[in-house]
Each structure stands twice: as structure tokens, then as C-alpha cells.
PDB file of N, CA and C in Angstrom:
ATOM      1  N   UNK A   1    -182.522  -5.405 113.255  1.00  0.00           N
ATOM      2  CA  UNK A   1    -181.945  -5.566 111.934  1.00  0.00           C
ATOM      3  C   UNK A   1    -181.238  -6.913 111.865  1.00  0.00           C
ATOM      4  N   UNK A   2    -181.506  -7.749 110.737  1.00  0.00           N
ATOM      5  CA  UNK A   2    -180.898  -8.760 110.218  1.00  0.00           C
ATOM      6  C   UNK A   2    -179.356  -8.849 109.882  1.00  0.00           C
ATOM      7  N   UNK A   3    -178.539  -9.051 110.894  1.00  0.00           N
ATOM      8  CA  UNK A   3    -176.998  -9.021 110.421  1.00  0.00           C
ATOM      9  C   UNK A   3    -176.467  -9.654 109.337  1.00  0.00           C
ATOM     10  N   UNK A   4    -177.265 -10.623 109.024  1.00  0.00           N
ATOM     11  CA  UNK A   4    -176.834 -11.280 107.920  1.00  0.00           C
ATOM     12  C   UNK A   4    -177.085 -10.888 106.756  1.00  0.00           C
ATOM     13  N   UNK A   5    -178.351 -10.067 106.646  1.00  0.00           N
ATOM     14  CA  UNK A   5    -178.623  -9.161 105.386  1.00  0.00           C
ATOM     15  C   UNK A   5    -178.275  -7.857 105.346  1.00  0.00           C
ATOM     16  N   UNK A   6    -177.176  -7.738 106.092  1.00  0.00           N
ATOM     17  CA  UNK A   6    -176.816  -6.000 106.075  1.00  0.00           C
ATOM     18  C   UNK A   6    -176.103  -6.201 105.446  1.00  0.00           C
ATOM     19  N   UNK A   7    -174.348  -7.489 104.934  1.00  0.00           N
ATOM     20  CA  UNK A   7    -173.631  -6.952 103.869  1.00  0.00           C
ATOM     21  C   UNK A   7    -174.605  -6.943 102.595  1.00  0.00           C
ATOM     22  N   UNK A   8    -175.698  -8.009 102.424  1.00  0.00           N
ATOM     23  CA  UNK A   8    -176.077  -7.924 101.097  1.00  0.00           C
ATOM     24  C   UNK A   8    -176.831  -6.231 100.813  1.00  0.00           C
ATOM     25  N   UNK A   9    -177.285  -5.636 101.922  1.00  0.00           N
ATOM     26  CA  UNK A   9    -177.549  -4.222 101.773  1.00  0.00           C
ATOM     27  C   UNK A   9    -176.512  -2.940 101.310  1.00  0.00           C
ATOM     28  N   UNK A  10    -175.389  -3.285 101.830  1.00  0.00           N
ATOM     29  CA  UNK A  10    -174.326  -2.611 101.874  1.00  0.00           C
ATOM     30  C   UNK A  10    -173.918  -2.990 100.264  1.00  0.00           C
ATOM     31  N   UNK A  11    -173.830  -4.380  99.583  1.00  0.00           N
ATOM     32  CA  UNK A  11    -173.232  -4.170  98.538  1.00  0.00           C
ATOM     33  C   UNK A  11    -174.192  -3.501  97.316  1.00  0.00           C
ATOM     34  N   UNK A  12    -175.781  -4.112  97.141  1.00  0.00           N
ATOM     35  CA  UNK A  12    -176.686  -3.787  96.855  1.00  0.00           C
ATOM     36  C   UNK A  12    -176.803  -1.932  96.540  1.00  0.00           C
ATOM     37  N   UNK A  13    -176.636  -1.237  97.797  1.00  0.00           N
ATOM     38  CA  UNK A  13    -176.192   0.017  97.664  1.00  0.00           C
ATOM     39  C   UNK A  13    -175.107   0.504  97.287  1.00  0.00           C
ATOM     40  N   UNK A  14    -174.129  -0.046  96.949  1.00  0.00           N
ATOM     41  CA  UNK A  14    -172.777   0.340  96.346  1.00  0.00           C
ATOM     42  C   UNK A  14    -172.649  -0.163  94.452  1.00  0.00           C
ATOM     43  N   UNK A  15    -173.954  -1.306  93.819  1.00  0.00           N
ATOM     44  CA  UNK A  15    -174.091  -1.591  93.057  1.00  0.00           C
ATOM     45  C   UNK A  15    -174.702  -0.312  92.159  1.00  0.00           C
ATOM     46  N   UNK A  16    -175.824   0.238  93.074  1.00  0.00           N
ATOM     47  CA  UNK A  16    -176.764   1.055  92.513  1.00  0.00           C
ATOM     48  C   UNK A  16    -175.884   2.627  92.397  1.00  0.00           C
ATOM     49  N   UNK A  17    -175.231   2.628  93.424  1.00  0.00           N
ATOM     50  CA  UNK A  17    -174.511   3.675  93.305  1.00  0.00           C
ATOM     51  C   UNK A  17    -173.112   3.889  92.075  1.00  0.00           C
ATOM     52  N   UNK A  18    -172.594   2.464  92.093  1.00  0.00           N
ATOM     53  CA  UNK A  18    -171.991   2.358  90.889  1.00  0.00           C
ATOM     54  C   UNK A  18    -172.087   2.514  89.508  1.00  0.00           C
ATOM     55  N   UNK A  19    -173.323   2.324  89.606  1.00  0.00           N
ATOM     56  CA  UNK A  19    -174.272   2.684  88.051  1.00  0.00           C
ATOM     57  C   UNK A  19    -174.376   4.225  88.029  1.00  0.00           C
ATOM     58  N   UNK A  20    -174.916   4.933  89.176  1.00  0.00           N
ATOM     59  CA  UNK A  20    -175.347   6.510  88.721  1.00  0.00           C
ATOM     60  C   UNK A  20    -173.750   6.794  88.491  1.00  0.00           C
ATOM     61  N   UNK A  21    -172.772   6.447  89.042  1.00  0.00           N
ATOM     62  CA  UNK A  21    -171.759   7.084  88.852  1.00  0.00           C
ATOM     63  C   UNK A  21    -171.450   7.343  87.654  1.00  0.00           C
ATOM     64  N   UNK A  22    -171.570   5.702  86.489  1.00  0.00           N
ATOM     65  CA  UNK A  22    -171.325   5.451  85.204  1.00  0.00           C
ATOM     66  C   UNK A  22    -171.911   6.207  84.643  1.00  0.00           C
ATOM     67  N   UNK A  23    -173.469   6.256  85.070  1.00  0.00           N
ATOM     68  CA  UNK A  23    -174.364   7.228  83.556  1.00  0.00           C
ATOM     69  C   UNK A  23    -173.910   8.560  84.219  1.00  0.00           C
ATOM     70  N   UNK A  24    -173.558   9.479  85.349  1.00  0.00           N
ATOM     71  CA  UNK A  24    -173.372  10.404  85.286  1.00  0.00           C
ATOM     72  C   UNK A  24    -172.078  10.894  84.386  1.00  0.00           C
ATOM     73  N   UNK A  25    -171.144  10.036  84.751  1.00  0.00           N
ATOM     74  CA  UNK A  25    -169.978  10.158  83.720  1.00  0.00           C
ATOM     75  C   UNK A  25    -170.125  10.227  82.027  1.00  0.00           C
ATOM     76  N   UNK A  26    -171.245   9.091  82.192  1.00  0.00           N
ATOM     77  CA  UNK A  26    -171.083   9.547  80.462  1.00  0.00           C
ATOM     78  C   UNK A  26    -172.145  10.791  79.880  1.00  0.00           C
ATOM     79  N   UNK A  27    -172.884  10.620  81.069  1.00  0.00           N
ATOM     80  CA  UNK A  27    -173.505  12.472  80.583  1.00  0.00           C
ATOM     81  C   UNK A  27    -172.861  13.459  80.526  1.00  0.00           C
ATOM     82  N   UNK A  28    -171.980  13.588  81.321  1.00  0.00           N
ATOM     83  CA  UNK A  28    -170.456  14.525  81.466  1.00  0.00           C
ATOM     84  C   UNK A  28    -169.878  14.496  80.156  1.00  0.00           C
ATOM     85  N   UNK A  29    -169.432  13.288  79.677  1.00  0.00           N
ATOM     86  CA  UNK A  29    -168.690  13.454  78.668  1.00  0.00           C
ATOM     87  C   UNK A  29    -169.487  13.424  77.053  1.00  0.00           C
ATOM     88  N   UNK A  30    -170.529  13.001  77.372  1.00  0.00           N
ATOM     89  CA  UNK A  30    -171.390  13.604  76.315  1.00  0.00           C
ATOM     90  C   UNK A  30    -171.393  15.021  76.017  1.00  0.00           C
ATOM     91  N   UNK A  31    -171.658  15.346  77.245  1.00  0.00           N
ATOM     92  CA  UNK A  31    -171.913  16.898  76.917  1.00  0.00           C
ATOM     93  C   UNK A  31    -170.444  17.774  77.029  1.00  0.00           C
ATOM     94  N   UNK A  32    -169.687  16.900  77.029  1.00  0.00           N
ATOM     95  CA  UNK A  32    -168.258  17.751  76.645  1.00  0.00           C
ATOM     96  C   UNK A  32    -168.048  17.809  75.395  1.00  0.00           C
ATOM     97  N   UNK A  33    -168.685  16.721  74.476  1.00  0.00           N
ATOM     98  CA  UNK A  33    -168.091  15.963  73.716  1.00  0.00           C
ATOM     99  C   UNK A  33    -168.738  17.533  72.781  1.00  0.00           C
ATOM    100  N   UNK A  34    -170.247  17.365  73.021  1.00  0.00           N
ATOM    101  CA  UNK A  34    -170.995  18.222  72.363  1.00  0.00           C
ATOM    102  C   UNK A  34    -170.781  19.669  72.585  1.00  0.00           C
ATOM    103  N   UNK A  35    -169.868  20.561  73.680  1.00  0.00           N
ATOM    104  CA  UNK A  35    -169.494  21.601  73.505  1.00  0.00           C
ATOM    105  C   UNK A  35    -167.761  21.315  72.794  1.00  0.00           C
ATOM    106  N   UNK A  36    -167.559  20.656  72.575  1.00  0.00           N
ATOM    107  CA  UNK A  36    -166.288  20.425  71.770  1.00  0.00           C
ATOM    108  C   UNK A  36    -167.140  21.106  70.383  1.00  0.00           C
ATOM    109  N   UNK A  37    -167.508  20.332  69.813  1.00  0.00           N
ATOM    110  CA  UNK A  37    -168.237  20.161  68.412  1.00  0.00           C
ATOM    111  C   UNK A  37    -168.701  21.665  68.274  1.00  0.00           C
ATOM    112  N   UNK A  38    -169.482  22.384  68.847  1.00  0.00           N
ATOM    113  CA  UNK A  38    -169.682  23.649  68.815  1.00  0.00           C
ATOM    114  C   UNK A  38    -168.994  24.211  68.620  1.00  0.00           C
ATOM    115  N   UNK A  39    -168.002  24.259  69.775  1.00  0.00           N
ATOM    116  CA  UNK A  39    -166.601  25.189  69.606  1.00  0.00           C
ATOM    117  C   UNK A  39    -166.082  25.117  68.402  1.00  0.00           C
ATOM    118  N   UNK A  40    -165.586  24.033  67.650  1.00  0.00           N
ATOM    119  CA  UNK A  40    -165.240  23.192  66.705  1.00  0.00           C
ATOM    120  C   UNK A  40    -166.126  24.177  65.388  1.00  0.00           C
ATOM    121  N   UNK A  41    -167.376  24.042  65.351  1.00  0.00           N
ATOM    122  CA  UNK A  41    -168.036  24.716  64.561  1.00  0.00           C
ATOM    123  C   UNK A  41    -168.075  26.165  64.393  1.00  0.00           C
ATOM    124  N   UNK A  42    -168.047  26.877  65.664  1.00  0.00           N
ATOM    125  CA  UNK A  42    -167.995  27.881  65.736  1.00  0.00           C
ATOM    126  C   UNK A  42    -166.474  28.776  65.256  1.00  0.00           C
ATOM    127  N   UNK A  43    -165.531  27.923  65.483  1.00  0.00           N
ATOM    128  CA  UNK A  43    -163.864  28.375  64.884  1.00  0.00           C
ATOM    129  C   UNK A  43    -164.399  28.238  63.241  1.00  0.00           C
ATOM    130  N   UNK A  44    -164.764  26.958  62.993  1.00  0.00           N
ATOM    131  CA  UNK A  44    -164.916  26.699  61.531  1.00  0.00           C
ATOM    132  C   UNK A  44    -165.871  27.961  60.786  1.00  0.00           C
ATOM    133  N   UNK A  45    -166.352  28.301  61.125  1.00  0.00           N
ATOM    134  CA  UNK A  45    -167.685  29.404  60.715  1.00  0.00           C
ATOM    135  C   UNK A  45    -167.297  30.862  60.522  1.00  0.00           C
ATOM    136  N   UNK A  46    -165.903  30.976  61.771  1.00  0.00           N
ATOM    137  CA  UNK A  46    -165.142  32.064  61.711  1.00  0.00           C
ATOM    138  C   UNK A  46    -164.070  31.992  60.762  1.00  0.00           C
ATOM    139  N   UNK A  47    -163.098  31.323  60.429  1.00  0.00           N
ATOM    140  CA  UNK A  47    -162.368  31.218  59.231  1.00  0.00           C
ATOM    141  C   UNK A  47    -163.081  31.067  57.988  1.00  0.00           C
ATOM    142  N   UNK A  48    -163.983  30.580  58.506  1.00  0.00           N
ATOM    143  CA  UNK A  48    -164.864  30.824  56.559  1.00  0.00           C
ATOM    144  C   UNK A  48    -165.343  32.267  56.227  1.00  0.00           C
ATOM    145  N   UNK A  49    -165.456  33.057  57.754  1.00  0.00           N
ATOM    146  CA  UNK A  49    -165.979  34.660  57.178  1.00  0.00           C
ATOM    147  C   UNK A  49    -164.836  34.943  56.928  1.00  0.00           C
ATOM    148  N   UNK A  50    -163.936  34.994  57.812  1.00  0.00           N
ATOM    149  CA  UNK A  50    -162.645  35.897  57.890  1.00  0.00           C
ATOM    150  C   UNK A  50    -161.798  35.792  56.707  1.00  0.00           C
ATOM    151  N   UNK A  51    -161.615  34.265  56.463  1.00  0.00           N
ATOM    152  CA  UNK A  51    -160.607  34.331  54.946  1.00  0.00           C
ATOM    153  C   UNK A  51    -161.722  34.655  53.373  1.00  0.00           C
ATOM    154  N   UNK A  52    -163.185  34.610  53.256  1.00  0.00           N
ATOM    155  CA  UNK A  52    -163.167  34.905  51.961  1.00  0.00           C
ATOM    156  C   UNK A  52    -164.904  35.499  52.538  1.00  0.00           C
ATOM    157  N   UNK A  53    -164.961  36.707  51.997  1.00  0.00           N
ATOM    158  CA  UNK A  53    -166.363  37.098  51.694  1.00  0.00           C
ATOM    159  C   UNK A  53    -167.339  36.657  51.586  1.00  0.00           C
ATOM    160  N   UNK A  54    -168.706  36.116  52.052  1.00  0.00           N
ATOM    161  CA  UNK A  54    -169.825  35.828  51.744  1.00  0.00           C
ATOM    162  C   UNK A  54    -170.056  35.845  50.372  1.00  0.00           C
ATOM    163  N   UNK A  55    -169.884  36.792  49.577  1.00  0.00           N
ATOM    164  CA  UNK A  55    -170.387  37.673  48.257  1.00  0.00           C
ATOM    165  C   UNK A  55    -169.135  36.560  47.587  1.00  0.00           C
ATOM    166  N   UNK A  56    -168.075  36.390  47.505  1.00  0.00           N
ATOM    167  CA  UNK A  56    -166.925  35.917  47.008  1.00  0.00           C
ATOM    168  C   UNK A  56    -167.479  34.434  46.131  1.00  0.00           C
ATOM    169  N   UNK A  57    -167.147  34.427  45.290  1.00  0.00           N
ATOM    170  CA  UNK A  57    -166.878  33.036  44.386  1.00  0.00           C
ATOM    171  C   UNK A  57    -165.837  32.303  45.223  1.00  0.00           C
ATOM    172  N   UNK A  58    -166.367  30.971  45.829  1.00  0.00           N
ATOM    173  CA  UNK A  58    -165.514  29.923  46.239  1.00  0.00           C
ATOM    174  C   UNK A  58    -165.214  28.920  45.238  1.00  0.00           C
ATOM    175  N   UNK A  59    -164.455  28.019  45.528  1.00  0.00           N
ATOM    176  CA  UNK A  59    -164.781  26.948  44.718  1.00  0.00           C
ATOM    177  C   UNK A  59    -164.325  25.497  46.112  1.00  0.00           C
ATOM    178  N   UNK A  60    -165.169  24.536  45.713  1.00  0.00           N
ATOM    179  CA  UNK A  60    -164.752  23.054  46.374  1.00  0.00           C
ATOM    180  C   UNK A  60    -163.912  23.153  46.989  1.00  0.00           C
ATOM    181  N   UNK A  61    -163.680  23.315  48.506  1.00  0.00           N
ATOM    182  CA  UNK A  61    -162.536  22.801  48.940  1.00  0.00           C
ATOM    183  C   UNK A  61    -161.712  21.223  48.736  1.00  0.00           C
ATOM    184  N   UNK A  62    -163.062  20.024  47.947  1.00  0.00           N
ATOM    185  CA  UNK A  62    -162.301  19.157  47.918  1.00  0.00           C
ATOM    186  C   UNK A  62    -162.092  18.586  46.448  1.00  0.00           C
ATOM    187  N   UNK A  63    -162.747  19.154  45.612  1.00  0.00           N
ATOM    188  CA  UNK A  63    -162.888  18.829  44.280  1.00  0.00           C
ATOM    189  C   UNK A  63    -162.318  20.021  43.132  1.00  0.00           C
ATOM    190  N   UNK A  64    -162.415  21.415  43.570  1.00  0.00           N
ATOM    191  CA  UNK A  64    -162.238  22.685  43.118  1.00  0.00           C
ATOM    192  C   UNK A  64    -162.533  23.202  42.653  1.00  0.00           C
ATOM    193  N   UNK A  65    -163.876  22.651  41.870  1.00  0.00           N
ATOM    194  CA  UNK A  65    -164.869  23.443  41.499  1.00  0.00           C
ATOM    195  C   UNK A  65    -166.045  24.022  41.701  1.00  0.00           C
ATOM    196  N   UNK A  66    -165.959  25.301  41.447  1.00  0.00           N
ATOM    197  CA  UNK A  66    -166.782  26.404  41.689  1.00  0.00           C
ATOM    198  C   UNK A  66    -168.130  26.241  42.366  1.00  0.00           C
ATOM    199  N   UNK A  67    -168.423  26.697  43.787  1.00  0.00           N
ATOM    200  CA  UNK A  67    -169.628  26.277  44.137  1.00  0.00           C
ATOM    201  C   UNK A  67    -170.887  26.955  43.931  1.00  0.00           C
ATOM    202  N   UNK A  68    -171.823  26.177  43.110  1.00  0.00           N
ATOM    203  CA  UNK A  68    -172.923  27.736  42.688  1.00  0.00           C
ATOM    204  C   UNK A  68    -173.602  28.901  43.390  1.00  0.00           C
ATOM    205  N   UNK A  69    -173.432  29.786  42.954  1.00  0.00           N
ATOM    206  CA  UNK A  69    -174.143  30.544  43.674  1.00  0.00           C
ATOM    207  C   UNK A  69    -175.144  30.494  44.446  1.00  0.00           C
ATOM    208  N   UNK A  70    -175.781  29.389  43.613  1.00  0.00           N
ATOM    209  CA  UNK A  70    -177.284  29.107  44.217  1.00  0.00           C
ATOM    210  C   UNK A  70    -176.829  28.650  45.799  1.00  0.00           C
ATOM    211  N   UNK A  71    -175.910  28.328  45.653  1.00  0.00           N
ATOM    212  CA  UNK A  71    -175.869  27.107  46.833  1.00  0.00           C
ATOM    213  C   UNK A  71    -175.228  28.316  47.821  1.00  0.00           C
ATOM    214  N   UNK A  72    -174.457  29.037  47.607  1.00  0.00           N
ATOM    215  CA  UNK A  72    -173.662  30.099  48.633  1.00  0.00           C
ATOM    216  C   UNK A  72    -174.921  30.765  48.775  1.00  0.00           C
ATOM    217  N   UNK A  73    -175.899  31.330  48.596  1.00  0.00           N
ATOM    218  CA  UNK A  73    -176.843  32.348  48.614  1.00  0.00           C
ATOM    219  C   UNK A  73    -177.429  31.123  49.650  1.00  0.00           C
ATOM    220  N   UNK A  74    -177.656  30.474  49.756  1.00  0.00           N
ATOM    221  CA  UNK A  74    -178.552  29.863  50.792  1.00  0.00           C
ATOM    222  C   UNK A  74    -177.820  29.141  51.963  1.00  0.00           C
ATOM    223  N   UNK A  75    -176.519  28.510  51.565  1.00  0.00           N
ATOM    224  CA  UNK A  75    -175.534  28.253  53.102  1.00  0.00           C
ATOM    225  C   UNK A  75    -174.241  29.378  52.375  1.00  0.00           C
ATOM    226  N   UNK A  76    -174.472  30.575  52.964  1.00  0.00           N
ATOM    227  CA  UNK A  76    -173.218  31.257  52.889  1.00  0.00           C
ATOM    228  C   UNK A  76    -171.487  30.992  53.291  1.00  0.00           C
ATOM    229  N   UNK A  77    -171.335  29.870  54.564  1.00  0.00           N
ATOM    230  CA  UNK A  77    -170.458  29.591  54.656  1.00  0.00           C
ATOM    231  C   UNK A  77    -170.283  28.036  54.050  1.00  0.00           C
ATOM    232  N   UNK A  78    -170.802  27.945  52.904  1.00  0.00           N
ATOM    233  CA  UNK A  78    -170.571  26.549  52.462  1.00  0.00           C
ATOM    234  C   UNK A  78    -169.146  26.035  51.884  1.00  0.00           C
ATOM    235  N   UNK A  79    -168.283  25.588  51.933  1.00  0.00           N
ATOM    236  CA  UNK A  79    -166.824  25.197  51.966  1.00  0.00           C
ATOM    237  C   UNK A  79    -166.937  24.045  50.538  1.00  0.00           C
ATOM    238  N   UNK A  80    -167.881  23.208  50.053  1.00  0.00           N
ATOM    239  CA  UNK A  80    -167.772  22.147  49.596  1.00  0.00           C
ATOM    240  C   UNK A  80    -169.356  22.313  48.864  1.00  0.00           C
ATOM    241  N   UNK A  81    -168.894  22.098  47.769  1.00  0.00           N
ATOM    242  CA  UNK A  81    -170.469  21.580  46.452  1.00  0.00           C
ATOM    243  C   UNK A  81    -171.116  20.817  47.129  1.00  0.00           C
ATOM    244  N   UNK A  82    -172.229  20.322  46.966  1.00  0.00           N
ATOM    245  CA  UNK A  82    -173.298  19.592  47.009  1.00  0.00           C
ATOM    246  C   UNK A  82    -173.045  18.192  46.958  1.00  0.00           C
ATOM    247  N   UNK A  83    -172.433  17.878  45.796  1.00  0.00           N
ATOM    248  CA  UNK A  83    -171.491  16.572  46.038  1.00  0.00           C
ATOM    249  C   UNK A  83    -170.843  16.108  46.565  1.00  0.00           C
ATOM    250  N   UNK A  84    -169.543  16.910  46.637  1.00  0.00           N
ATOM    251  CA  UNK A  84    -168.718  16.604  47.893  1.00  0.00           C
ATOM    252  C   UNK A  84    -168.718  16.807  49.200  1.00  0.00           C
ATOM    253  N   UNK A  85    -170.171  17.513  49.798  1.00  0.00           N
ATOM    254  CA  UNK A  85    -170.943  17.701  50.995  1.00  0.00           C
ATOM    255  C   UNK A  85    -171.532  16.288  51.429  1.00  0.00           C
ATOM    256  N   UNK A  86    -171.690  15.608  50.150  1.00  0.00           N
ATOM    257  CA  UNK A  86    -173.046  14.340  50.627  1.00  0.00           C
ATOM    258  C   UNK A  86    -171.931  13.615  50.732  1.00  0.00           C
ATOM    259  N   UNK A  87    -171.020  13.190  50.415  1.00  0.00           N
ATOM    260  CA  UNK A  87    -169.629  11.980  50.378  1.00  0.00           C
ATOM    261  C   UNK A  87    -169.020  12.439  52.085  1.00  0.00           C
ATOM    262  N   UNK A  88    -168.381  13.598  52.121  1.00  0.00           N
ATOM    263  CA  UNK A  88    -167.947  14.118  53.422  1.00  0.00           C
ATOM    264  C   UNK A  88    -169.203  13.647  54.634  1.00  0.00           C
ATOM    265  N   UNK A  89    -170.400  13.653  54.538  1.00  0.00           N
ATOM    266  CA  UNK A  89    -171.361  13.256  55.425  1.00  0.00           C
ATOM    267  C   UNK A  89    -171.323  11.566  55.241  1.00  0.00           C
ATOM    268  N   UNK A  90    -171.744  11.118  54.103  1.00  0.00           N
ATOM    269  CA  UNK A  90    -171.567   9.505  53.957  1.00  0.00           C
ATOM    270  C   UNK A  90    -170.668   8.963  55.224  1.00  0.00           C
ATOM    271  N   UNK A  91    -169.136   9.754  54.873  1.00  0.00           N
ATOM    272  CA  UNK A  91    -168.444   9.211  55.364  1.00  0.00           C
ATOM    273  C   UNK A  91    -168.407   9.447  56.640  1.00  0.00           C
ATOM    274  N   UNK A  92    -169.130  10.541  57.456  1.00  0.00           N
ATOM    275  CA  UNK A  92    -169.084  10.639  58.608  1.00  0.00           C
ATOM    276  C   UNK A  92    -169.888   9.826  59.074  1.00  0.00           C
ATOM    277  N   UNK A  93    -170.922   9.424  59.080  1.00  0.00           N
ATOM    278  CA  UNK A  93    -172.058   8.696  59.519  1.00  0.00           C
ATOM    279  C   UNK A  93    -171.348   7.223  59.164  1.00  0.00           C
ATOM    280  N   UNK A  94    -170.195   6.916  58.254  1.00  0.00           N
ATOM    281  CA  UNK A  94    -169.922   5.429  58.346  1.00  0.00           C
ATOM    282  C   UNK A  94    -168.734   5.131  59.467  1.00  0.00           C
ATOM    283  N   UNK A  95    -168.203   6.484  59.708  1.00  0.00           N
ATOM    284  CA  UNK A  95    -167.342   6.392  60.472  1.00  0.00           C
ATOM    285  C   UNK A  95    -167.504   6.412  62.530  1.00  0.00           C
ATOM    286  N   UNK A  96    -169.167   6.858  62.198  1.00  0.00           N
ATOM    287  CA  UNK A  96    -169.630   6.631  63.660  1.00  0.00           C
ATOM    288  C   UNK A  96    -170.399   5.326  63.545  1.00  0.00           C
ATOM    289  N   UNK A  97    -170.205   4.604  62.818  1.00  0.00           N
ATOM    290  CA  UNK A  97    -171.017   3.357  62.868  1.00  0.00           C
ATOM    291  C   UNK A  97    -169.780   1.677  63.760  1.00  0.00           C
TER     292      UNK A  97
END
């Protein structure tokens, strides 16, 4: 063995190893990130049964008016009109940008 090319081996292997460390970490926290969000969803899904009926007339949580039926009959736990669903998303998607 080449003594002179063993530190460049030694660092070479501590480079490569430095990297899996990184992407393993952020797979970790990806996928924390993403059972956060679940959880997150899953609380949210439960206070929407628990405080008002499926069957129940809501209205907008952010505007206050009445969300149509049409629209509860097909997302039952819907919190927000159609309108103020697409603005609340706008803004999420500008806010991960």
C-alpha cells in the first residue's frame, strides 16, 4: 500500500460518508416533517366532526358565508367555501416558494 495515498483514502471516505449522513438526515426529517402534517390533519378532521355535524349548515370559517351544500355533500369536513379554499392554498404554495 501507497502511504502517501492512504490519507487521501481516509479523507475521500469520510467525504462520502459525510454526504450519506446529510441525505440520511434529511430523509429523517422529511419524513417527520410528513408525519407531523398527518397528525396535524388528522386532529383537524377530528374537531371538524366533533364540534359540528356532517348534516349541519356551516358557514366560511374565513368569510362567513354559508358553505353550499353542494360542496359539504362532497368534502364533508370542508371548513371554508370554494373561494376562500383557493386563496388559503394560493397562499400556501406562495409561502413554500
Amino acid at each position: 500500500m501507497n502511504l502517501l495515498l492512504w490519507p487521501e483514502r481516509l479523507l475521500f471516505r469520510s467525504e462520502s460518508e459525510s454526504k450519506e449522513s446529510d441525505v440520511d438526515e434529511l430523509e429523517r426529517a422529511q419524513e417527520l416533517a410528513a408525519q407531523f402534517n398527518e397528525r396535524c390533519l388528522a386532529e383537524h378532521m377530528r374537531q371538524a366532526h366533533q364540534n359540528t355535524p356532517t348534516s349541519a349548515v356551516r358557514c366560511c370559517e374565513d368569510c362567513d358565508i354559508l358553505i353550499p351544500a353542494a360542496r359539504l355533500a362532497v368534502l364533508p369536513d370542508a371548513v371554508c367555501c370554494v373561494d376562500c379554499q383557493a386563496l388559503r392554498e394560493a397562499y400556501s404554495v406562495d409561502q413554500h416558494r
